[in-house]
PDB file of N, CA and C in Angstrom:
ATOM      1  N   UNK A   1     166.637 -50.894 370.064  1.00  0.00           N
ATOM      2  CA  UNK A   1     167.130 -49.866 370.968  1.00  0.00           C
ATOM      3  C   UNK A   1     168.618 -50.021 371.163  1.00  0.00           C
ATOM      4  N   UNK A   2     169.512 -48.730 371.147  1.00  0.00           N
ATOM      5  CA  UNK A   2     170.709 -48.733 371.268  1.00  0.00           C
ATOM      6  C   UNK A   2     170.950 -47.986 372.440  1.00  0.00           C
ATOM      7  N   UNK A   3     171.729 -48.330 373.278  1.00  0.00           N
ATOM      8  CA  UNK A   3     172.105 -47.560 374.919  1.00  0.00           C
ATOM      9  C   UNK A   3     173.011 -46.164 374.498  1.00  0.00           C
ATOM     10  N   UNK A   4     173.696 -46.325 372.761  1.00  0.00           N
ATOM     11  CA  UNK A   4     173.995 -44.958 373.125  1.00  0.00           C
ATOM     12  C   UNK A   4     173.144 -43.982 372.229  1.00  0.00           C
ATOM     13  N   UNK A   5     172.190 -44.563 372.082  1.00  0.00           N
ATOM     14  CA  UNK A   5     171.075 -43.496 371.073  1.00  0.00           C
ATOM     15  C   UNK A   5     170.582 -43.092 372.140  1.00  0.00           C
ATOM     16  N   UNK A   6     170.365 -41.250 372.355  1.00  0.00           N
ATOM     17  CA  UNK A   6     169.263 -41.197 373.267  1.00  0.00           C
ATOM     18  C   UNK A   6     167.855 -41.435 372.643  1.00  0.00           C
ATOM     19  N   UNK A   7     166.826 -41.456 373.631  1.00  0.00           N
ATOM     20  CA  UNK A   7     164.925 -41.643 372.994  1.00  0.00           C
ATOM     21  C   UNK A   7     164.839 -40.985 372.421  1.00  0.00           C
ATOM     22  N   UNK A   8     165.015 -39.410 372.644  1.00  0.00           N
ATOM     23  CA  UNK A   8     164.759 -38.532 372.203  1.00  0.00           C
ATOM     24  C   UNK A   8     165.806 -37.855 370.928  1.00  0.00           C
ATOM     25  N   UNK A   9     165.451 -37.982 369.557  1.00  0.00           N
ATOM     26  CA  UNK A   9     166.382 -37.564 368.637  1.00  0.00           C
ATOM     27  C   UNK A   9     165.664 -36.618 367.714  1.00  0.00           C
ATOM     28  N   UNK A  10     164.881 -35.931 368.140  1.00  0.00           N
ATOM     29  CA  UNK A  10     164.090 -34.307 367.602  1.00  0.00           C
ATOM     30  C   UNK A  10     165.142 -33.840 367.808  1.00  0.00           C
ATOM     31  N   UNK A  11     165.520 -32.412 366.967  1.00  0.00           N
ATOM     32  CA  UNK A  11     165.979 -31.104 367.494  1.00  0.00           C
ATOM     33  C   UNK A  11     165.632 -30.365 368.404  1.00  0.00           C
ATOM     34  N   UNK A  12     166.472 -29.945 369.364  1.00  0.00           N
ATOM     35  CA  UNK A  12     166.003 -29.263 370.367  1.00  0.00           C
ATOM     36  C   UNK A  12     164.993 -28.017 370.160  1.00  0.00           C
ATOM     37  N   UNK A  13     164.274 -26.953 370.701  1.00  0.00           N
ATOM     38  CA  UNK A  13     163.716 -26.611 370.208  1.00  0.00           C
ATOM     39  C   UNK A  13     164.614 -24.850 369.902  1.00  0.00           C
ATOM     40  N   UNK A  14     164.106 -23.878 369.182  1.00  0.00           N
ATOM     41  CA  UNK A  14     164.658 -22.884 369.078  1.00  0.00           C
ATOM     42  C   UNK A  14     164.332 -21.856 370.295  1.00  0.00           C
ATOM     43  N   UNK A  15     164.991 -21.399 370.783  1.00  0.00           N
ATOM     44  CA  UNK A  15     164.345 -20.848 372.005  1.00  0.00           C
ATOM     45  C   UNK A  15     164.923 -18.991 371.395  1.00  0.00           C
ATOM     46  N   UNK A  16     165.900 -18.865 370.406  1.00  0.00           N
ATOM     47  CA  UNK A  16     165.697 -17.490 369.637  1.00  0.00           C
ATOM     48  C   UNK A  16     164.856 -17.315 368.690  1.00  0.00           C
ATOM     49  N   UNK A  17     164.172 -18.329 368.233  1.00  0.00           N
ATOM     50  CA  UNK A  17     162.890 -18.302 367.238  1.00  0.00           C
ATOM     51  C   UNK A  17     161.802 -16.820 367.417  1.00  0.00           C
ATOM     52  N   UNK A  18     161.648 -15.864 366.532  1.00  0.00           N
ATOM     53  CA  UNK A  18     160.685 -14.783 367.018  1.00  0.00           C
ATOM     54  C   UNK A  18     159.506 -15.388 367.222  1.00  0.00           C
ATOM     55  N   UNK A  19     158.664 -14.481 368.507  1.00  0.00           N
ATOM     56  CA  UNK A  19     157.246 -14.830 368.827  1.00  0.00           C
ATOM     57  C   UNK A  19     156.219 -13.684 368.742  1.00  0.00           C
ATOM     58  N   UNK A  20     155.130 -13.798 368.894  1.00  0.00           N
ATOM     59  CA  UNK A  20     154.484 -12.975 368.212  1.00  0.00           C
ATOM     60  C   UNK A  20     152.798 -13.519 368.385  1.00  0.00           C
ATOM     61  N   UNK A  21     151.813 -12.816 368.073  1.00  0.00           N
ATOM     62  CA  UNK A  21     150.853 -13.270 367.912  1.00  0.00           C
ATOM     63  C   UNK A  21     150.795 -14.381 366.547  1.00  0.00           C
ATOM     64  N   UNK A  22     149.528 -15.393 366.902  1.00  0.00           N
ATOM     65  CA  UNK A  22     149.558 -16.221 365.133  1.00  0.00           C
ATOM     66  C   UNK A  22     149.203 -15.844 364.703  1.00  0.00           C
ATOM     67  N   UNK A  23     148.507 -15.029 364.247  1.00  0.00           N
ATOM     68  CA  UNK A  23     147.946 -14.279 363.078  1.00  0.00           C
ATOM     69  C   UNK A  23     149.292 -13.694 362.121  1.00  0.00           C
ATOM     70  N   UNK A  24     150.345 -13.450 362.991  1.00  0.00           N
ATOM     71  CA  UNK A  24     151.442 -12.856 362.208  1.00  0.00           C
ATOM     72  C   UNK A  24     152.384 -14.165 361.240  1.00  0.00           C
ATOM     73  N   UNK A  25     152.243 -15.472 361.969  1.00  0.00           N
ATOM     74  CA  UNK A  25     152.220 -16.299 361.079  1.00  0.00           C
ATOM     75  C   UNK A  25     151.614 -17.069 360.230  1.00  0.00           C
ATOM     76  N   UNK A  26     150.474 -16.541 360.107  1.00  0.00           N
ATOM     77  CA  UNK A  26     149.704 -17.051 359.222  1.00  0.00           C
ATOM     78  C   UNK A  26     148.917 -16.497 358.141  1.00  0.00           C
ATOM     79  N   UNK A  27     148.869 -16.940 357.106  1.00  0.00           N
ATOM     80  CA  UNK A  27     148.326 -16.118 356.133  1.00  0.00           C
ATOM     81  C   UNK A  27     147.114 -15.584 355.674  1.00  0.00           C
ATOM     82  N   UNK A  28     146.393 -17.169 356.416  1.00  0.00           N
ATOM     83  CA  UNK A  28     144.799 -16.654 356.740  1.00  0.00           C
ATOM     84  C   UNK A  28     144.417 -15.579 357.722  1.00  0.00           C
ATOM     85  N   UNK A  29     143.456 -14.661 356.946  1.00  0.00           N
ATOM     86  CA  UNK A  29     142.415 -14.280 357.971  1.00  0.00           C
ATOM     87  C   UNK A  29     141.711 -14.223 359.295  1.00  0.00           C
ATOM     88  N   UNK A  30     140.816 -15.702 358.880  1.00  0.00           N
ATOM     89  CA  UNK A  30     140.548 -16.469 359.599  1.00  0.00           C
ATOM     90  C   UNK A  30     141.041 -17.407 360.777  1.00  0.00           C
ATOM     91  N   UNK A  31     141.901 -17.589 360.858  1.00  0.00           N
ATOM     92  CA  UNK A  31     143.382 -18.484 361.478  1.00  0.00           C
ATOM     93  C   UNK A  31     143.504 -18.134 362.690  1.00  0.00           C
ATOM     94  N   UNK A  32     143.774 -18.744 363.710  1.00  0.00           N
ATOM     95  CA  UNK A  32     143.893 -18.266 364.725  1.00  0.00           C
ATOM     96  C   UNK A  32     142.837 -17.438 365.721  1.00  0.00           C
ATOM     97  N   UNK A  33     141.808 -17.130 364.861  1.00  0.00           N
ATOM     98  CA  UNK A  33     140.329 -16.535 365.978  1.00  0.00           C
ATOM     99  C   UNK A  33     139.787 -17.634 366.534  1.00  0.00           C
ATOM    100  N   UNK A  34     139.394 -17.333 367.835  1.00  0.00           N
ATOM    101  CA  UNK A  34     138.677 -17.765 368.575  1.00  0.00           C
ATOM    102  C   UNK A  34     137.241 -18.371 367.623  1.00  0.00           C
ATOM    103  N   UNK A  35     136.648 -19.059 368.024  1.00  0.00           N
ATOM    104  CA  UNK A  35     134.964 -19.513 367.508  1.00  0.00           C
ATOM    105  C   UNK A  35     134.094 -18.682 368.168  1.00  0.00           C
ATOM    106  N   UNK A  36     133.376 -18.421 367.445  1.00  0.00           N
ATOM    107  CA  UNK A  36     131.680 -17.484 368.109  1.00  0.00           C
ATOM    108  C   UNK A  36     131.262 -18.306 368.628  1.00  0.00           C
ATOM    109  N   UNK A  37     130.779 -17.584 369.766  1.00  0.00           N
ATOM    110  CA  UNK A  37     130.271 -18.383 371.135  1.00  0.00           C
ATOM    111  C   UNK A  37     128.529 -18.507 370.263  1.00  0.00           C
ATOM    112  N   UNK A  38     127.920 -19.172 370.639  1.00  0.00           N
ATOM    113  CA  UNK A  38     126.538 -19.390 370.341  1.00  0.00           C
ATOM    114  C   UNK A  38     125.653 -18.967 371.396  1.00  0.00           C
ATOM    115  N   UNK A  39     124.561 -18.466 371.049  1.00  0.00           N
ATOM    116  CA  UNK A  39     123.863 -17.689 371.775  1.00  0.00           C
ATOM    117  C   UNK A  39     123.299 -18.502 373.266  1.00  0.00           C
ATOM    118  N   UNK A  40     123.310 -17.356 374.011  1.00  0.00           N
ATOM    119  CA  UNK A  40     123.288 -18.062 375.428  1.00  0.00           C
ATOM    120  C   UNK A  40     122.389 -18.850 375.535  1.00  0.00           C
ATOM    121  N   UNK A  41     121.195 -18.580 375.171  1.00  0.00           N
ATOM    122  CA  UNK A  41     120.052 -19.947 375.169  1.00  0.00           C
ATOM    123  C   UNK A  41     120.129 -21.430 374.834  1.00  0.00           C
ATOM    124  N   UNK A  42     121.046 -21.212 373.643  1.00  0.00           N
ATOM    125  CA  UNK A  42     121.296 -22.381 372.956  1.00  0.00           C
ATOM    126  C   UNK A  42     122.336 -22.851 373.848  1.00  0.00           C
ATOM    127  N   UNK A  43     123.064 -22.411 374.393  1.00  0.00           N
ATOM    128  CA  UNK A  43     124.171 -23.061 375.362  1.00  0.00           C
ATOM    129  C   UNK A  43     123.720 -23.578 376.309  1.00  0.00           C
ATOM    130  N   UNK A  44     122.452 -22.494 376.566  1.00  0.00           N
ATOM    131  CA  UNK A  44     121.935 -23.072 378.111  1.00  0.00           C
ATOM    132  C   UNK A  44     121.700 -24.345 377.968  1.00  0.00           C
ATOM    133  N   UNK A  45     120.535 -24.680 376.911  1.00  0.00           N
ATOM    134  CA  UNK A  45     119.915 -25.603 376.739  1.00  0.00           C
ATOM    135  C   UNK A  45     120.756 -27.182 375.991  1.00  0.00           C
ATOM    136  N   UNK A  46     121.792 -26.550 375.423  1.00  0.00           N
ATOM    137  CA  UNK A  46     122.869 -27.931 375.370  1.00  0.00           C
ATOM    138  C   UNK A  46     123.215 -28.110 377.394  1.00  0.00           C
ATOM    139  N   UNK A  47     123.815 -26.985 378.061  1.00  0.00           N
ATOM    140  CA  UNK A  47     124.022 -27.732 379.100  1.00  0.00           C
ATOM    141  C   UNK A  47     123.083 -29.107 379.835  1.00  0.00           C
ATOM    142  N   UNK A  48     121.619 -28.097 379.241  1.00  0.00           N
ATOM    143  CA  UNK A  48     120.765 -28.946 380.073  1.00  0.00           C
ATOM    144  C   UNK A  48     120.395 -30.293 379.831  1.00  0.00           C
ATOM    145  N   UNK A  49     120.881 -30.378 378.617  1.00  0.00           N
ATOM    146  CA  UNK A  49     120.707 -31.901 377.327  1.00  0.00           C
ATOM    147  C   UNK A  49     121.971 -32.445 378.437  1.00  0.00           C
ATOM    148  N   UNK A  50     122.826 -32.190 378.402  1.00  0.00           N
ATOM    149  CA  UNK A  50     123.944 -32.732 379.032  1.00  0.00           C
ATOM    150  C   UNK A  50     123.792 -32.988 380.294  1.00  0.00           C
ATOM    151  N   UNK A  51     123.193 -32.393 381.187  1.00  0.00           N
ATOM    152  CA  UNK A  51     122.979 -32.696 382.721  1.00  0.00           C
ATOM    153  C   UNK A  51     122.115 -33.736 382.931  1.00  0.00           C
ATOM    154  N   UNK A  52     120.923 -33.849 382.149  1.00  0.00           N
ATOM    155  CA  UNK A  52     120.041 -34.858 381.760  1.00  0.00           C
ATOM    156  C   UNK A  52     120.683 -36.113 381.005  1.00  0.00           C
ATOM    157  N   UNK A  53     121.206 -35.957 380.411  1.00  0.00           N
ATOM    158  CA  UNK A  53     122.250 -37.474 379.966  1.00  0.00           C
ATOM    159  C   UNK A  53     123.434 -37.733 380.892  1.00  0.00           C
ATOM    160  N   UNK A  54     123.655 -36.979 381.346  1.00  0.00           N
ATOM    161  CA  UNK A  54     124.817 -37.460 382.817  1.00  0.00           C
ATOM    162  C   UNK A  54     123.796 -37.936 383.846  1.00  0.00           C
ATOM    163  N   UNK A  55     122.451 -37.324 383.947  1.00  0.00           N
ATOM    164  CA  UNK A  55     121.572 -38.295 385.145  1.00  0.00           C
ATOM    165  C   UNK A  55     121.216 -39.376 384.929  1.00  0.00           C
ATOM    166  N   UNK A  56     120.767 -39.812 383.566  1.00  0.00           N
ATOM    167  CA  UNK A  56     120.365 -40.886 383.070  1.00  0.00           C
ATOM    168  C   UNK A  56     121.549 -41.574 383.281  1.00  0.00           C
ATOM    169  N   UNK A  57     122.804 -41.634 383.112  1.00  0.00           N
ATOM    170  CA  UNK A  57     124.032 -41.976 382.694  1.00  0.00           C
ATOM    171  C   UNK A  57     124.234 -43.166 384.612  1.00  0.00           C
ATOM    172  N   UNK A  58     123.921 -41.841 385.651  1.00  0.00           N
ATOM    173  CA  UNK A  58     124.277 -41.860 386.694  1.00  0.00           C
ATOM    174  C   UNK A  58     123.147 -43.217 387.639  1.00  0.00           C
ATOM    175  N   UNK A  59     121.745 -42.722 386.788  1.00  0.00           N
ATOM    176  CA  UNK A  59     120.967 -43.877 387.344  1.00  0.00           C
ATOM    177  C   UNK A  59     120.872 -45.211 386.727  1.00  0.00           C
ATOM    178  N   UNK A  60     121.703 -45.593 385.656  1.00  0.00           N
ATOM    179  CA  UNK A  60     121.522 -46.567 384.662  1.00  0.00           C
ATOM    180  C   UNK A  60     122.771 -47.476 385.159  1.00  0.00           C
ATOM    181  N   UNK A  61     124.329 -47.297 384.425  1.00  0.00           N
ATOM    182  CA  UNK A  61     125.371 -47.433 384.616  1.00  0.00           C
ATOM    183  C   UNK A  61     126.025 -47.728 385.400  1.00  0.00           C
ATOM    184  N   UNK A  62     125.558 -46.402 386.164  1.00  0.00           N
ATOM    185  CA  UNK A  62     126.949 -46.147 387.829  1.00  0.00           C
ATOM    186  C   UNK A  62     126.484 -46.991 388.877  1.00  0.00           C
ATOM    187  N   UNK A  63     124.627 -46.827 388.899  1.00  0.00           N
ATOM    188  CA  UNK A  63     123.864 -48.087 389.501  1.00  0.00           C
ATOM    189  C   UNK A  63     124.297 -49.867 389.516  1.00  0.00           C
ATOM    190  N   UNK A  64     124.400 -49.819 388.297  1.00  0.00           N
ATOM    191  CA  UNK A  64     124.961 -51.421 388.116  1.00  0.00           C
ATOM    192  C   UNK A  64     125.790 -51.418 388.516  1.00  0.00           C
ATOM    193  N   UNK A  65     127.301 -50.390 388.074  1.00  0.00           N
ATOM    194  CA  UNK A  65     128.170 -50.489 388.696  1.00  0.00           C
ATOM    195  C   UNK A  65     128.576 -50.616 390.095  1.00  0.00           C
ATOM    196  N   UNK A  66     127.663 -49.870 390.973  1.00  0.00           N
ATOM    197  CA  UNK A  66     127.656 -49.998 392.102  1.00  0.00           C
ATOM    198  C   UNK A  66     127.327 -51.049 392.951  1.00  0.00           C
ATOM    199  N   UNK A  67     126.331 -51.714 392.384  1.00  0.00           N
ATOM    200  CA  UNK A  67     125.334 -52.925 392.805  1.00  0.00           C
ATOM    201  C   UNK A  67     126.684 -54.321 392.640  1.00  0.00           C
ATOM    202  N   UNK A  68     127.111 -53.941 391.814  1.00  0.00           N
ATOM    203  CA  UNK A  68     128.235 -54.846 391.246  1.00  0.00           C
ATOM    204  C   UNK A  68     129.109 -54.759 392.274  1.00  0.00           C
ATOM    205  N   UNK A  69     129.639 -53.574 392.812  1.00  0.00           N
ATOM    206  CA  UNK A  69     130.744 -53.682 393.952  1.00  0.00           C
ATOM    207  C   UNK A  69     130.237 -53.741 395.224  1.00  0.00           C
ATOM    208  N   UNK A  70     129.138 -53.522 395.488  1.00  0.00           N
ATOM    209  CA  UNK A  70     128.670 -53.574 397.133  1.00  0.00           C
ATOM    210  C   UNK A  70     128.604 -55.336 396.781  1.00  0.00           C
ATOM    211  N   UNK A  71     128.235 -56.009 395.865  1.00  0.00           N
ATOM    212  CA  UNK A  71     128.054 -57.491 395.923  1.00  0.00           C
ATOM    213  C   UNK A  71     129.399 -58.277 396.154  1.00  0.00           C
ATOM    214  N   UNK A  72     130.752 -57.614 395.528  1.00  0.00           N
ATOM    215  CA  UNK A  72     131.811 -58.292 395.582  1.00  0.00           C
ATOM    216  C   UNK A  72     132.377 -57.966 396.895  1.00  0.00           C
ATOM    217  N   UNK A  73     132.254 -56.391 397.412  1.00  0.00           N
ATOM    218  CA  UNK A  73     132.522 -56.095 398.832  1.00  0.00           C
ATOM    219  C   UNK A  73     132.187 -57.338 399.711  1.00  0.00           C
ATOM    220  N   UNK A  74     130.676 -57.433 399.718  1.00  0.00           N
ATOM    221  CA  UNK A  74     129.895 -58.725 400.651  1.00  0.00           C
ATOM    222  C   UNK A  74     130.894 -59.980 400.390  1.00  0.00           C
ATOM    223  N   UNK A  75     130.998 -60.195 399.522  1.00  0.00           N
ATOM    224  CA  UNK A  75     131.394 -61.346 399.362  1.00  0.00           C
ATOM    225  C   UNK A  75     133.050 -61.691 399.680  1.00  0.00           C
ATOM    226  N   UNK A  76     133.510 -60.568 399.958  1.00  0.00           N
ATOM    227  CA  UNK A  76     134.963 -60.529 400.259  1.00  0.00           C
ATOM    228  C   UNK A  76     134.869 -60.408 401.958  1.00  0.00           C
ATOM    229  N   UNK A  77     133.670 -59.922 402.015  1.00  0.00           N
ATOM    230  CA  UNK A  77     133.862 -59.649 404.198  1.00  0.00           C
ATOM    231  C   UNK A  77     133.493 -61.219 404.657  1.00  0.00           C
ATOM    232  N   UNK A  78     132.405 -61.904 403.548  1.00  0.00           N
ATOM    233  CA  UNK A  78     131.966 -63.168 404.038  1.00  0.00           C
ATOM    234  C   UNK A  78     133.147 -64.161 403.817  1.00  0.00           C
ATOM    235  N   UNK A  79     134.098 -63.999 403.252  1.00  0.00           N
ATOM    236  CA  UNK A  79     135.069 -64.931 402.646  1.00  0.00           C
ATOM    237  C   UNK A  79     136.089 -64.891 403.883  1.00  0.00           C
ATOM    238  N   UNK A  80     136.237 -63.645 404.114  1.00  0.00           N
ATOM    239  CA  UNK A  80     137.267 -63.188 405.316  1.00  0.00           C
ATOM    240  C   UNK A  80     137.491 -63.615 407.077  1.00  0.00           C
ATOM    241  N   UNK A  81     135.672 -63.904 406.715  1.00  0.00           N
ATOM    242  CA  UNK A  81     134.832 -64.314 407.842  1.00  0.00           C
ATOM    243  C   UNK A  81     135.520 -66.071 408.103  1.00  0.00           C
ATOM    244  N   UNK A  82     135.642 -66.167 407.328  1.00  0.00           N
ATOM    245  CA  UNK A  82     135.715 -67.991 407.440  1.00  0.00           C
ATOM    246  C   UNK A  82     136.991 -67.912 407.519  1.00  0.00           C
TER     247      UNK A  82
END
């Protein structure tokens, strides 16, 4: 590191650069569209895969985790105590 280099030694950016939709820069077709949404059922039912692995997640994990800090809590009020 040199104090008179700044961090930053990119080119600034072009701020007269034309803008535009991307499609106008790009040559594909395809490029720039959005993804097809998948049919609502199938979405539903990923949410529900997902709400069900965040519960499992919540009674497994976050449990220990928790059990883990109410134990160190105790043990910090009993320490405090003395």
């Amino acid at each position: 590191r040199r104090p008179d280099v700044p961090c930053e030694t990119q080119e600034p950016p072009n701020l007269s650069a034309p803008g535009g939709p991307l499609s106008r820069f790009t040559d594909a077709g395809d490029r720039g569209k959005l993804p097809r949404l998948k049919s609502l059922t199938s979405r539903q039912a990923a949410l529900r895969k997902a709400a069900q692995g965040y519960g499992k997640y919540e009674r497994t994990v976050l449990a220990k985790r928790k059990k883990r800090f109410d134990r160190a809590l105790q043990k910090l009020a009993r320490d405090a105590k003395r």
